[in-house]
PDB file of N, CA and C in Angstrom:
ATOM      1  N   UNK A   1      24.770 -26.287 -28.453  1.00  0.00           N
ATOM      2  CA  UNK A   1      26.216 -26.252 -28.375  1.00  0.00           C
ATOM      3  C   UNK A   1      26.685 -27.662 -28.071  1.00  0.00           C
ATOM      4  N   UNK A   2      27.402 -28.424 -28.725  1.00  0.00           N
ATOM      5  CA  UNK A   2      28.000 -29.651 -28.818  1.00  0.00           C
ATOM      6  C   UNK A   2      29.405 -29.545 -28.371  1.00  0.00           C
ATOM      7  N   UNK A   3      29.728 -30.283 -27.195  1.00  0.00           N
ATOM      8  CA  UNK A   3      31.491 -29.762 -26.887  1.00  0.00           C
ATOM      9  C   UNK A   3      31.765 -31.364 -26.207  1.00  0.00           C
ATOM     10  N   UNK A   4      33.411 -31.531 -26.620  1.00  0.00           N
ATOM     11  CA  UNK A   4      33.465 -32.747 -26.064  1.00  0.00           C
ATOM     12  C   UNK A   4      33.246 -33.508 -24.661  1.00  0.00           C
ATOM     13  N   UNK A   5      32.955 -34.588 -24.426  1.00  0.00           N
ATOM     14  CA  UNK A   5      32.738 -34.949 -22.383  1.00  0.00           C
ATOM     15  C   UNK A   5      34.245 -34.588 -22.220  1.00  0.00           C
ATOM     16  N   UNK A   6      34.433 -34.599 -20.923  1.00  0.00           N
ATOM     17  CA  UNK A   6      35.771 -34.333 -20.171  1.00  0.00           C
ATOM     18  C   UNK A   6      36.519 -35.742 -20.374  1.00  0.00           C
ATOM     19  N   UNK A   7      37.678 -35.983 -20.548  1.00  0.00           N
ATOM     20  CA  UNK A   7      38.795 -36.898 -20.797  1.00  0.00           C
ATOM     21  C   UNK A   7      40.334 -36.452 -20.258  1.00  0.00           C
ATOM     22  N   UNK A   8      41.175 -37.272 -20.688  1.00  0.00           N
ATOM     23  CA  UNK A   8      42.533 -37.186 -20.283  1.00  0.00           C
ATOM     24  C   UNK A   8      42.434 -35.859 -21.560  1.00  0.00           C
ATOM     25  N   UNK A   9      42.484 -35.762 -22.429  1.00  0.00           N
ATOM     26  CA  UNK A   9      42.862 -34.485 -23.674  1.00  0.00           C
ATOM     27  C   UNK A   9      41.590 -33.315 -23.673  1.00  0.00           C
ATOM     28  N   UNK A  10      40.058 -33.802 -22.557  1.00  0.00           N
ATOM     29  CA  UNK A  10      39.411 -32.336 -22.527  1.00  0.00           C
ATOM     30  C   UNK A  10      39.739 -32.002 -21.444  1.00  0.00           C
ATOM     31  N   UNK A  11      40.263 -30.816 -20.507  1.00  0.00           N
ATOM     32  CA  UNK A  11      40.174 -30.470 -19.643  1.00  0.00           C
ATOM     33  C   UNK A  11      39.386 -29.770 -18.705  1.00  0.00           C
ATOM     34  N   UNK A  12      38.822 -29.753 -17.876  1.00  0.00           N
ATOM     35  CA  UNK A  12      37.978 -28.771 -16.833  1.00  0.00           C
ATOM     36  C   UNK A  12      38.445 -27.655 -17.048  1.00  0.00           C
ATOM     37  N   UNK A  13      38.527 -27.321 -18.186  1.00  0.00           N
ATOM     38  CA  UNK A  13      38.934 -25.696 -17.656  1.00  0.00           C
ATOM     39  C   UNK A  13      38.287 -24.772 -17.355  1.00  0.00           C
ATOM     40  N   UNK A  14      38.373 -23.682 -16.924  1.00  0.00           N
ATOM     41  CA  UNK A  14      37.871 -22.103 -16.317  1.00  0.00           C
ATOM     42  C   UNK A  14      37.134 -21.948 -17.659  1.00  0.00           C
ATOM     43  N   UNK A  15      37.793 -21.340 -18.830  1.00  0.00           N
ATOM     44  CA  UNK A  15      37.166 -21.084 -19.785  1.00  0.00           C
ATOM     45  C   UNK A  15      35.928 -21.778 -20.682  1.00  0.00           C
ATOM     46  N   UNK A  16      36.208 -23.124 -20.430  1.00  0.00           N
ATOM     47  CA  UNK A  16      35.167 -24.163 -21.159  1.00  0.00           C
ATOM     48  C   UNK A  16      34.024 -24.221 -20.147  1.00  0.00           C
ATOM     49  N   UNK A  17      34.167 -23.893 -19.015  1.00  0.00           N
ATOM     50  CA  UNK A  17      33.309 -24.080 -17.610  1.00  0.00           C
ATOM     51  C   UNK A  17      32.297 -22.823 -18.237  1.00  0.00           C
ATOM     52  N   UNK A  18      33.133 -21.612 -18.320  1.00  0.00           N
ATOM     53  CA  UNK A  18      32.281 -20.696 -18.251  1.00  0.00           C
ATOM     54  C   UNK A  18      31.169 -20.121 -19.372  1.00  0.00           C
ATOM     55  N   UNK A  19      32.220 -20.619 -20.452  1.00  0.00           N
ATOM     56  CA  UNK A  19      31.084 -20.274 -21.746  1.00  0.00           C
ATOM     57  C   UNK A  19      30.108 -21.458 -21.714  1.00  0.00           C
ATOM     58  N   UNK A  20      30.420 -22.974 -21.508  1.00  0.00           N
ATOM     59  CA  UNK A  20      28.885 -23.807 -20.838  1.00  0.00           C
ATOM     60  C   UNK A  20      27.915 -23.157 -20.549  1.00  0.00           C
ATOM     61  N   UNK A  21      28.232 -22.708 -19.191  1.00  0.00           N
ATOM     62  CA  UNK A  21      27.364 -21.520 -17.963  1.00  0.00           C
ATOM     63  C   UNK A  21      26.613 -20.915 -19.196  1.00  0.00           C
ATOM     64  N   UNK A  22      27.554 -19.909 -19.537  1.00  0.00           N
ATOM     65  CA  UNK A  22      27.016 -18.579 -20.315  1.00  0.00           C
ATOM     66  C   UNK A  22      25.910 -19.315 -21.660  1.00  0.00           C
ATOM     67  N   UNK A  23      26.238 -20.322 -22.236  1.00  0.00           N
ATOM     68  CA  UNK A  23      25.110 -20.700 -22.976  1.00  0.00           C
ATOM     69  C   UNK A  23      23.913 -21.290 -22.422  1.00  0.00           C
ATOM     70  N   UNK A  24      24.389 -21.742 -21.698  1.00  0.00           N
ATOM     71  CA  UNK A  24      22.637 -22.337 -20.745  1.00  0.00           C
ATOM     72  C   UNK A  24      22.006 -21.279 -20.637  1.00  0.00           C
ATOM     73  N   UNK A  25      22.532 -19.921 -19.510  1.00  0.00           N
ATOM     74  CA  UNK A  25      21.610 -19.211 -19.543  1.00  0.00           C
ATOM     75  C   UNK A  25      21.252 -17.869 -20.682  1.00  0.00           C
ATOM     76  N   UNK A  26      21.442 -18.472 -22.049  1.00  0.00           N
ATOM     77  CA  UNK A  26      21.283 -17.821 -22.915  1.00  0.00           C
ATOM     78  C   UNK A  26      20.361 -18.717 -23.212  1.00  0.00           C
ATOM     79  N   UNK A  27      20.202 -19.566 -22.933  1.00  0.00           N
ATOM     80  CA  UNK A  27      19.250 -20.545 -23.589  1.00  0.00           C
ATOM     81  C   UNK A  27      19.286 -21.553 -24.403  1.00  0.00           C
ATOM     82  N   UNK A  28      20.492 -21.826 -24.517  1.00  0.00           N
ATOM     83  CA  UNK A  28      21.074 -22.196 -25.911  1.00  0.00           C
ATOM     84  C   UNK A  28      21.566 -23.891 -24.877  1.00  0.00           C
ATOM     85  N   UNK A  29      20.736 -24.972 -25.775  1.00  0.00           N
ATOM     86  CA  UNK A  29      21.203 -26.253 -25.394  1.00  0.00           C
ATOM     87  C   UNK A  29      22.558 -26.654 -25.183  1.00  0.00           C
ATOM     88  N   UNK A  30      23.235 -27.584 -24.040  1.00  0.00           N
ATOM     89  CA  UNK A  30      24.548 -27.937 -24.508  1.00  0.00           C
ATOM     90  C   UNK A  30      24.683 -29.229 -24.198  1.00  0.00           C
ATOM     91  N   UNK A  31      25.249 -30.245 -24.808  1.00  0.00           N
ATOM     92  CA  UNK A  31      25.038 -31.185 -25.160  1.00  0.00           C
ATOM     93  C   UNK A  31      26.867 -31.825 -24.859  1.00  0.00           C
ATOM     94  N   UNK A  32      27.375 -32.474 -23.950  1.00  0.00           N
ATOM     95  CA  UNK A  32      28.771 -33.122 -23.762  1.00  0.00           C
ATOM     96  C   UNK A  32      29.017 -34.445 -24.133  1.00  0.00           C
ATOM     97  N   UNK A  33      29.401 -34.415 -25.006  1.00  0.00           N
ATOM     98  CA  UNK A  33      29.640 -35.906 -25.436  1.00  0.00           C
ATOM     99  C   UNK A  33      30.576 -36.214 -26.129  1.00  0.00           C
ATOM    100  N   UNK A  34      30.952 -37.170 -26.666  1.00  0.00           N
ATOM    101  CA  UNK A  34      31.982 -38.514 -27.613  1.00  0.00           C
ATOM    102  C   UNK A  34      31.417 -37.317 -28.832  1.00  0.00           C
ATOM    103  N   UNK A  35      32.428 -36.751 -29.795  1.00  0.00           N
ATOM    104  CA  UNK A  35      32.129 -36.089 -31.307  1.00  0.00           C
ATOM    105  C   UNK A  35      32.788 -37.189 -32.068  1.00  0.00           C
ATOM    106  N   UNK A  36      32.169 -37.679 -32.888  1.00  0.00           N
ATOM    107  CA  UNK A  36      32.745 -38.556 -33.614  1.00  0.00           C
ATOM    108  C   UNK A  36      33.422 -37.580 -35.618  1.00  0.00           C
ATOM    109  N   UNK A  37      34.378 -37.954 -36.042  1.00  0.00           N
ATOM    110  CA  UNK A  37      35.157 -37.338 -37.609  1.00  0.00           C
ATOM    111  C   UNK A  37      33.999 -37.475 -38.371  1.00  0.00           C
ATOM    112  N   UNK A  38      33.135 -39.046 -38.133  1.00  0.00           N
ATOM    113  CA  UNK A  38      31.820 -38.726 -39.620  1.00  0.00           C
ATOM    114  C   UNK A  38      31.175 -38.352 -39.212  1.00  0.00           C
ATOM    115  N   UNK A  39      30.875 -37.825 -38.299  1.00  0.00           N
ATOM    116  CA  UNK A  39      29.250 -36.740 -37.274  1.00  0.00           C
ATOM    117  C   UNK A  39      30.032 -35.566 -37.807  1.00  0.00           C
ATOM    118  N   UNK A  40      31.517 -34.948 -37.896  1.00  0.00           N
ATOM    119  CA  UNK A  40      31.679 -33.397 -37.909  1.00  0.00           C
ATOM    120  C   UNK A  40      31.992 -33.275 -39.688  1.00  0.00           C
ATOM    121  N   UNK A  41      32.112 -34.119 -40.385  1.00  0.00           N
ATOM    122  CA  UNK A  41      31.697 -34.622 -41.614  1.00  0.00           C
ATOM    123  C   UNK A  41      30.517 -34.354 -42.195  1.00  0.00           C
ATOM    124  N   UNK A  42      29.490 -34.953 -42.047  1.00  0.00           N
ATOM    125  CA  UNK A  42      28.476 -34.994 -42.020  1.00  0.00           C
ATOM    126  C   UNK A  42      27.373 -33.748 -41.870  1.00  0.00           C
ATOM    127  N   UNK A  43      28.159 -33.537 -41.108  1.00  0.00           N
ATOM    128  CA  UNK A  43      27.536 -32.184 -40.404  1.00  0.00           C
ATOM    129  C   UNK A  43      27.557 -30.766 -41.076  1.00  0.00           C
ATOM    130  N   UNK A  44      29.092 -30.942 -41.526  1.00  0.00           N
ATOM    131  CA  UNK A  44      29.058 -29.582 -42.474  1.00  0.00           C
ATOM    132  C   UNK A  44      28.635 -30.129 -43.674  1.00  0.00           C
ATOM    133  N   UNK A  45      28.921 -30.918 -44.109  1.00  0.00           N
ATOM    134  CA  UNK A  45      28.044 -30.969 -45.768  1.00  0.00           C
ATOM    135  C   UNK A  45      26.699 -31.068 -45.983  1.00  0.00           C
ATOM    136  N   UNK A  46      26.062 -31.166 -44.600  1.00  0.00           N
ATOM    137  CA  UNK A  46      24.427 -31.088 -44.289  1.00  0.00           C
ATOM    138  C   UNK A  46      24.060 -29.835 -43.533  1.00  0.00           C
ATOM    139  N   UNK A  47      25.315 -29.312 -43.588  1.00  0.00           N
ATOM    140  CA  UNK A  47      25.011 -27.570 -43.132  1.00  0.00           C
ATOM    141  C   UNK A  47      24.294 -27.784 -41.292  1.00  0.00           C
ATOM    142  N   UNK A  48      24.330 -28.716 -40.941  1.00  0.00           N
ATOM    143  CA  UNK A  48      24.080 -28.290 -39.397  1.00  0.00           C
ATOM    144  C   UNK A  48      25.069 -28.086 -38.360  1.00  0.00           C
ATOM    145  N   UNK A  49      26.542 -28.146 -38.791  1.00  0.00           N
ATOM    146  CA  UNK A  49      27.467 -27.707 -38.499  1.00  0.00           C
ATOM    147  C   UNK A  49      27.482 -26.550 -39.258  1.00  0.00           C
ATOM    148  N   UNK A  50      27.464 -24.886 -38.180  1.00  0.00           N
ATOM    149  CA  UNK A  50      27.544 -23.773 -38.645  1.00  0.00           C
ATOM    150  C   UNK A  50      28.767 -23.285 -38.142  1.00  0.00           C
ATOM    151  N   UNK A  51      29.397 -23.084 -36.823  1.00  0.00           N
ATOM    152  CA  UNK A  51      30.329 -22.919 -36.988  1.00  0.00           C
ATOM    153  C   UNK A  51      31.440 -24.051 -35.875  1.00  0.00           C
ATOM    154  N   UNK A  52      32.580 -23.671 -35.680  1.00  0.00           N
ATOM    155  CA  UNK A  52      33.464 -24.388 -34.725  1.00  0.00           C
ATOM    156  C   UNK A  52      34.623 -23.634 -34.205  1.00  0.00           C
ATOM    157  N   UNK A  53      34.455 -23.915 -33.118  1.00  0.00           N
ATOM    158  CA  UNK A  53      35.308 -22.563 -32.087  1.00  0.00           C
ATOM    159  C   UNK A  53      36.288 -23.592 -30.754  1.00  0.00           C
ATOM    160  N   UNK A  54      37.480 -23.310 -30.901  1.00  0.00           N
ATOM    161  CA  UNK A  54      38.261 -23.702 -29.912  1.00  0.00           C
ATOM    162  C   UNK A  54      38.053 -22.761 -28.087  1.00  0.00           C
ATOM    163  N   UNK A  55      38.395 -23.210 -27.448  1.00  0.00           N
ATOM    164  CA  UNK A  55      38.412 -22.554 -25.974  1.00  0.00           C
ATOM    165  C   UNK A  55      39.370 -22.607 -25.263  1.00  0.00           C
ATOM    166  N   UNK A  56      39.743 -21.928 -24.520  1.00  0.00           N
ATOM    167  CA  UNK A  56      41.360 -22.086 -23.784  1.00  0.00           C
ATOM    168  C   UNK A  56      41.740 -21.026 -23.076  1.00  0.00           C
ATOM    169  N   UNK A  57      42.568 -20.698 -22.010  1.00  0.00           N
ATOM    170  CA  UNK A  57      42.847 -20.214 -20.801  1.00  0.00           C
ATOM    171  C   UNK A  57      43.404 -18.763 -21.826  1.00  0.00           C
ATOM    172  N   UNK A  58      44.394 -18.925 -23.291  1.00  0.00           N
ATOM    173  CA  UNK A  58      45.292 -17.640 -23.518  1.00  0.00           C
ATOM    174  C   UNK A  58      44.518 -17.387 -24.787  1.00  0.00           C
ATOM    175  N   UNK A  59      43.546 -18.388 -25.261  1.00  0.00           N
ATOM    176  CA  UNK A  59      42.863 -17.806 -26.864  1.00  0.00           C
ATOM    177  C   UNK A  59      41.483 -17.608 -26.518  1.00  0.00           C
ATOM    178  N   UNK A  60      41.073 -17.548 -25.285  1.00  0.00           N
ATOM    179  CA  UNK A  60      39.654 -17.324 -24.990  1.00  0.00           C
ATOM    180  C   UNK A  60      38.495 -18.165 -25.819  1.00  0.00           C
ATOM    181  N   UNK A  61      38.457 -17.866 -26.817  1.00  0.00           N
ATOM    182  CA  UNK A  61      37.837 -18.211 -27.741  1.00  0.00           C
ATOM    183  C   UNK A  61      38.270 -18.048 -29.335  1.00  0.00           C
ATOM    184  N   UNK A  62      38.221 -18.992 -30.091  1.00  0.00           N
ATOM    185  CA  UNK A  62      39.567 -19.289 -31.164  1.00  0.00           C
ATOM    186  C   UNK A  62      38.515 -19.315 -32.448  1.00  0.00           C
ATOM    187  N   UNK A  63      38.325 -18.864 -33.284  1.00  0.00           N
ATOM    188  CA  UNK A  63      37.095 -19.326 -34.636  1.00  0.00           C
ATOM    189  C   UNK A  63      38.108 -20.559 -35.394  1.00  0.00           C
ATOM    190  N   UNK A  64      37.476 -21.778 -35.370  1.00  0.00           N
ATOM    191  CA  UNK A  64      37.680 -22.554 -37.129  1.00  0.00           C
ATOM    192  C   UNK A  64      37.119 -22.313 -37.989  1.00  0.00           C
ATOM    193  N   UNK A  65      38.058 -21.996 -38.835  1.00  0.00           N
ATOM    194  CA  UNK A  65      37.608 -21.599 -40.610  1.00  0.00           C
ATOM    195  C   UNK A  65      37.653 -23.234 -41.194  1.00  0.00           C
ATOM    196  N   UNK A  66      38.407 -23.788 -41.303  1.00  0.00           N
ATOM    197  CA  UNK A  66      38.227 -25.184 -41.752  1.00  0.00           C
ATOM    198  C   UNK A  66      38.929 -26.141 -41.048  1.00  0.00           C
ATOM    199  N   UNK A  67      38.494 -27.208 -41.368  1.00  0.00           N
ATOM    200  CA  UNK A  67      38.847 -28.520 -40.824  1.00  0.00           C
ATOM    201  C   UNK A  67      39.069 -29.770 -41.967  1.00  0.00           C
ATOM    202  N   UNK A  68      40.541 -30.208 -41.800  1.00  0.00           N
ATOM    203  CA  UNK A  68      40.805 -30.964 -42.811  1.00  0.00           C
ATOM    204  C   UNK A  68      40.328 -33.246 -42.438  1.00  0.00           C
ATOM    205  N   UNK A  69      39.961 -33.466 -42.956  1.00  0.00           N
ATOM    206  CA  UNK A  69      39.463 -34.819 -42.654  1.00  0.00           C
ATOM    207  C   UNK A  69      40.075 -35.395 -43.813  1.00  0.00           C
ATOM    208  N   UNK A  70      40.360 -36.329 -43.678  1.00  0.00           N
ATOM    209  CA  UNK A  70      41.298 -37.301 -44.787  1.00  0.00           C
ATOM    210  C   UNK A  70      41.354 -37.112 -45.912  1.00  0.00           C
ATOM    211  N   UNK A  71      42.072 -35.657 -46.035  1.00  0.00           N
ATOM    212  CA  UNK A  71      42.673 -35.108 -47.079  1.00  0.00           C
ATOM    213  C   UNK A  71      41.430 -34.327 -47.769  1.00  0.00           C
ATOM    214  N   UNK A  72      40.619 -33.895 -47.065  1.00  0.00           N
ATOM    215  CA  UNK A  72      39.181 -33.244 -47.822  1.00  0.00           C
ATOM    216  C   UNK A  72      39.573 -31.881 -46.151  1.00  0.00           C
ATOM    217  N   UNK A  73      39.117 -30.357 -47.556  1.00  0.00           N
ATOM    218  CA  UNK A  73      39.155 -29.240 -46.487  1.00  0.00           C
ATOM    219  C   UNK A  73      37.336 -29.037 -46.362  1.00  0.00           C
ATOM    220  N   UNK A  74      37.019 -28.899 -45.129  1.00  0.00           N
ATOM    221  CA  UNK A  74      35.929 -28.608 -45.304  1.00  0.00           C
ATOM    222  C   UNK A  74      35.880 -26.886 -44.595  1.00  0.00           C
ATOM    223  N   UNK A  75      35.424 -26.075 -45.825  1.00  0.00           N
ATOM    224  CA  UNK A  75      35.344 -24.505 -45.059  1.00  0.00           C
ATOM    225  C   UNK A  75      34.070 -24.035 -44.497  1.00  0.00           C
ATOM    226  N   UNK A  76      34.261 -24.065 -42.880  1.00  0.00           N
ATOM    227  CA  UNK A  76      32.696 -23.150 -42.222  1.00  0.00           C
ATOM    228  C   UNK A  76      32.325 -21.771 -42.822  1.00  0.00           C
ATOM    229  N   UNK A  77      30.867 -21.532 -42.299  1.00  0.00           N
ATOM    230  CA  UNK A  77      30.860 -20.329 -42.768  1.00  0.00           C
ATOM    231  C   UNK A  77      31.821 -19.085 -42.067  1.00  0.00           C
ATOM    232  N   UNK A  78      31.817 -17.583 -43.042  1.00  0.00           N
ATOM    233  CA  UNK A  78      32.413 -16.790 -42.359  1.00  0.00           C
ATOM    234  C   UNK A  78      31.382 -16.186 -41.136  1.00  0.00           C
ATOM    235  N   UNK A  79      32.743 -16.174 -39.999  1.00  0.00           N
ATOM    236  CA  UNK A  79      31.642 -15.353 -38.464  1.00  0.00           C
ATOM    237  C   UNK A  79      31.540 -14.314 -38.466  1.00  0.00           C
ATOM    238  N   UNK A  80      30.393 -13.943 -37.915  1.00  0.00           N
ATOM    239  CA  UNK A  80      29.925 -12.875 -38.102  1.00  0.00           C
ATOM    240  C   UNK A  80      29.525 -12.229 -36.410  1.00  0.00           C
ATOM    241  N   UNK A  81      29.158 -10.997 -35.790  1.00  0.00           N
ATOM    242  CA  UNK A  81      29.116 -10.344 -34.371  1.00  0.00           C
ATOM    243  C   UNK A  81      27.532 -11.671 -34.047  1.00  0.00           C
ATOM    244  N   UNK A  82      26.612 -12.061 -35.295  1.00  0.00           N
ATOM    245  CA  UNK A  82      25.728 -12.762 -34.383  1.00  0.00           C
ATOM    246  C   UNK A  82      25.903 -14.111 -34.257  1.00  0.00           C
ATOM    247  N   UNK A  83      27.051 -14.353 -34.859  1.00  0.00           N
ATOM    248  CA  UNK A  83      27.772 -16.257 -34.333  1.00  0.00           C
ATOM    249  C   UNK A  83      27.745 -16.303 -32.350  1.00  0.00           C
ATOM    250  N   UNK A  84      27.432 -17.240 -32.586  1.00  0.00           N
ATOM    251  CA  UNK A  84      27.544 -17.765 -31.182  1.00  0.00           C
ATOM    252  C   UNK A  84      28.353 -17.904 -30.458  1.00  0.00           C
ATOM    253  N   UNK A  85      29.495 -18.187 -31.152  1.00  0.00           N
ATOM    254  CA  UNK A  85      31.120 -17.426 -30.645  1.00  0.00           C
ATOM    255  C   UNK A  85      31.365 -17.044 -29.936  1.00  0.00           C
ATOM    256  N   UNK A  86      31.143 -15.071 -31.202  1.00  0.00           N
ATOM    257  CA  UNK A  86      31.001 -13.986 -30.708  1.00  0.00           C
ATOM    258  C   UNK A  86      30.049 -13.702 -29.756  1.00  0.00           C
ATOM    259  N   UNK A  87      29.076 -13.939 -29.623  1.00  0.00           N
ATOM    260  CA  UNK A  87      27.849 -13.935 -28.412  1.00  0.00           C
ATOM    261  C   UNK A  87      28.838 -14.619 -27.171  1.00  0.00           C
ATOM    262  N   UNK A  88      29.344 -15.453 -26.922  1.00  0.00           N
ATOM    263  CA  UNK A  88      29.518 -16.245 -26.267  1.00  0.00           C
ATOM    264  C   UNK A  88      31.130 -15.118 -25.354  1.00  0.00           C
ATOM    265  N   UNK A  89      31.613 -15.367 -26.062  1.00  0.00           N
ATOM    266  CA  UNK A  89      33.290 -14.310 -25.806  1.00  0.00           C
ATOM    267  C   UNK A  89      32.452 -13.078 -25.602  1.00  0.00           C
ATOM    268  N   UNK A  90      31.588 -12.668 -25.900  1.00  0.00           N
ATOM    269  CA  UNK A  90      31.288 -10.878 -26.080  1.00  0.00           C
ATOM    270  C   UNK A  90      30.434 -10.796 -24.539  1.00  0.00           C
ATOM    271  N   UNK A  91      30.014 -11.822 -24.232  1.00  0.00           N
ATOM    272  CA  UNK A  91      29.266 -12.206 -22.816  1.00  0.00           C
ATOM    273  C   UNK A  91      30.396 -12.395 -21.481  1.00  0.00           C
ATOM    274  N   UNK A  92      31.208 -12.939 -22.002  1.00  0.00           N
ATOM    275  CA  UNK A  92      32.345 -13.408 -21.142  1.00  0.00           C
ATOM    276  C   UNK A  92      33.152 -12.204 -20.672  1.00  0.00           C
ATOM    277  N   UNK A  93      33.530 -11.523 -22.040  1.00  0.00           N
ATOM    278  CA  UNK A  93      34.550 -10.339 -21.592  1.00  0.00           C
ATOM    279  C   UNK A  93      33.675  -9.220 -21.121  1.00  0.00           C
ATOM    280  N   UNK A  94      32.563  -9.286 -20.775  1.00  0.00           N
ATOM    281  CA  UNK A  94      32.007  -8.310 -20.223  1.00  0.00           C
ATOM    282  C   UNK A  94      31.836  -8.461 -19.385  1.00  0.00           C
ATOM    283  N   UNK A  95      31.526  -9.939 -18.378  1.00  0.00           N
ATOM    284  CA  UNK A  95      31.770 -10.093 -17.181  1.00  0.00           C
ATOM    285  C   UNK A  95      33.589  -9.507 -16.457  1.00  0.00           C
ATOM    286  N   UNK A  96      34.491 -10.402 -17.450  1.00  0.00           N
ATOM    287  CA  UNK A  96      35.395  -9.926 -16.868  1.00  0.00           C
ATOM    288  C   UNK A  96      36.067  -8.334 -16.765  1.00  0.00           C
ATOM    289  N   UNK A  97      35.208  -7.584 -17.982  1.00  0.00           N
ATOM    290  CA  UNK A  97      36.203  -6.406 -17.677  1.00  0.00           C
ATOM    291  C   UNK A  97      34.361  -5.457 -16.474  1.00  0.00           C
ATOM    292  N   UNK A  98      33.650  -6.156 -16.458  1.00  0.00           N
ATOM    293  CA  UNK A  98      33.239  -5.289 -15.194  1.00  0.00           C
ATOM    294  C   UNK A  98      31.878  -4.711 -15.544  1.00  0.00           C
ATOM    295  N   UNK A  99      31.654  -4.819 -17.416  1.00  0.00           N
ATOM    296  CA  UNK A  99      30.671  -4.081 -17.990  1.00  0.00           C
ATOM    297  C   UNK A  99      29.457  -4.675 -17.786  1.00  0.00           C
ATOM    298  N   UNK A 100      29.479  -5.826 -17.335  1.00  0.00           N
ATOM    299  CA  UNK A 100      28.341  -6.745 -17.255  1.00  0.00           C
ATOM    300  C   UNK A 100      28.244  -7.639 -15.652  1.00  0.00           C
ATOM    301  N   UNK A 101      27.151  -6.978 -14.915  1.00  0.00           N
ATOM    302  CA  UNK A 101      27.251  -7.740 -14.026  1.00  0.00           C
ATOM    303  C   UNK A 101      27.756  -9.305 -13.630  1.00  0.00           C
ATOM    304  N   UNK A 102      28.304  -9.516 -12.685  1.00  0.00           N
ATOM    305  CA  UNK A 102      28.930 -10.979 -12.323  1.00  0.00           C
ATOM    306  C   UNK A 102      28.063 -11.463 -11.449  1.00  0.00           C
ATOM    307  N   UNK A 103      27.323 -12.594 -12.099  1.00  0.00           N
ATOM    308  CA  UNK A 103      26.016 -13.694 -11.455  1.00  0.00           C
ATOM    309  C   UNK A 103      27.241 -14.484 -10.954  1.00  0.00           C
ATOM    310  N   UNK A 104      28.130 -14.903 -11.347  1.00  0.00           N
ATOM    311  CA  UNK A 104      28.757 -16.359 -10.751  1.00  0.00           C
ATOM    312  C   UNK A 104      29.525 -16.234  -9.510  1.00  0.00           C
ATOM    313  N   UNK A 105      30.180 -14.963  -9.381  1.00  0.00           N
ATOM    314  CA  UNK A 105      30.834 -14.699  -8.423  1.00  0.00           C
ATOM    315  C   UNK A 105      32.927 -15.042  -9.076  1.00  0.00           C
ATOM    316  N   UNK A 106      33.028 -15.030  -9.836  1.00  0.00           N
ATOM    317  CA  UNK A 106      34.170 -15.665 -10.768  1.00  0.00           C
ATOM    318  C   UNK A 106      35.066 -14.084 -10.793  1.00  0.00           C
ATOM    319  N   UNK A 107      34.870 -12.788 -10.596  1.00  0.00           N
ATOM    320  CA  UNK A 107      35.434 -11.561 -10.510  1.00  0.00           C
ATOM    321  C   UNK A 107      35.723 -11.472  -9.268  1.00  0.00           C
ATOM    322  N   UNK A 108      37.033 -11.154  -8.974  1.00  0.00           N
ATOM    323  CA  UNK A 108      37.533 -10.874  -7.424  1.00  0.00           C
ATOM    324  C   UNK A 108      37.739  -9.109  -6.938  1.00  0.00           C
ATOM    325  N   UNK A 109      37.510  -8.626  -7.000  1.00  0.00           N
ATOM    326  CA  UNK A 109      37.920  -6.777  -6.539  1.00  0.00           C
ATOM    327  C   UNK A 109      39.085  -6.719  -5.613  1.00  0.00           C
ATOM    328  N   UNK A 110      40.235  -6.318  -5.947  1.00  0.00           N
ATOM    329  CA  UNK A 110      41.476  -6.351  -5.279  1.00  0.00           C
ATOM    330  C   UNK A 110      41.973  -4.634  -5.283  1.00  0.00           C
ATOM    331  N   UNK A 111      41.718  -4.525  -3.591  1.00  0.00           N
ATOM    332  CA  UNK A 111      42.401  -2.972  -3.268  1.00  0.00           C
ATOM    333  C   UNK A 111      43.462  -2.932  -3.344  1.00  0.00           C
TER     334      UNK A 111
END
């Protein structure tokens, strides 16, 4: 999983915090760094860019279908329940609605 380092435009957020978490201990590498336009270029026309997913406090988790680069559309593949995404959100909302135990302690129980 490739996601940008933190900056003035990435934020710490709750949501980017947690799907991190949730891929480590899936096993799944994650890697924070500088993404450069000819690395995400590159990437899909060499197919090691499979898919690309936004994160955020009200879209949870967002799928990109394409990404336009200087005037060229480039289309990901279509997602599917075993995208990493979906693994990723399908892990998350199960912590939060209760179905899936909470390792982090991030669920509060309010009488």
């Amino acid at each position: 999983l490739l996601t940008p380092a933190l900056h003035d435009s990435i934020l710490d957020g709750v949501t980017r915090s947690s799907l991190i978490m949730l891929a480590k201990k899936m096993g799944i590498p994650v890697d924070e760094r500088a993404i450069f336009v000819n690395e995400i270029r590159q990437g899909i026309k060499d197919g090691y860019i499979t898919e690309v997913f936004g994160v955020g406090t009200a879209a949870v988790v967002a799928p990109i279908k394409r990404i336009g680069i200087d005037g060229d559309d480039f289309l990901l593949p279509a997602y599917s329940s075993e995208s990493l995404m979906y693994k990723l959100k399908s892990a998350l909302d199960e912590i939060r609605s209760g179905t899936s135990p909470d390792l982090y302690g991030w669920n509060m129980v309010i009488d």
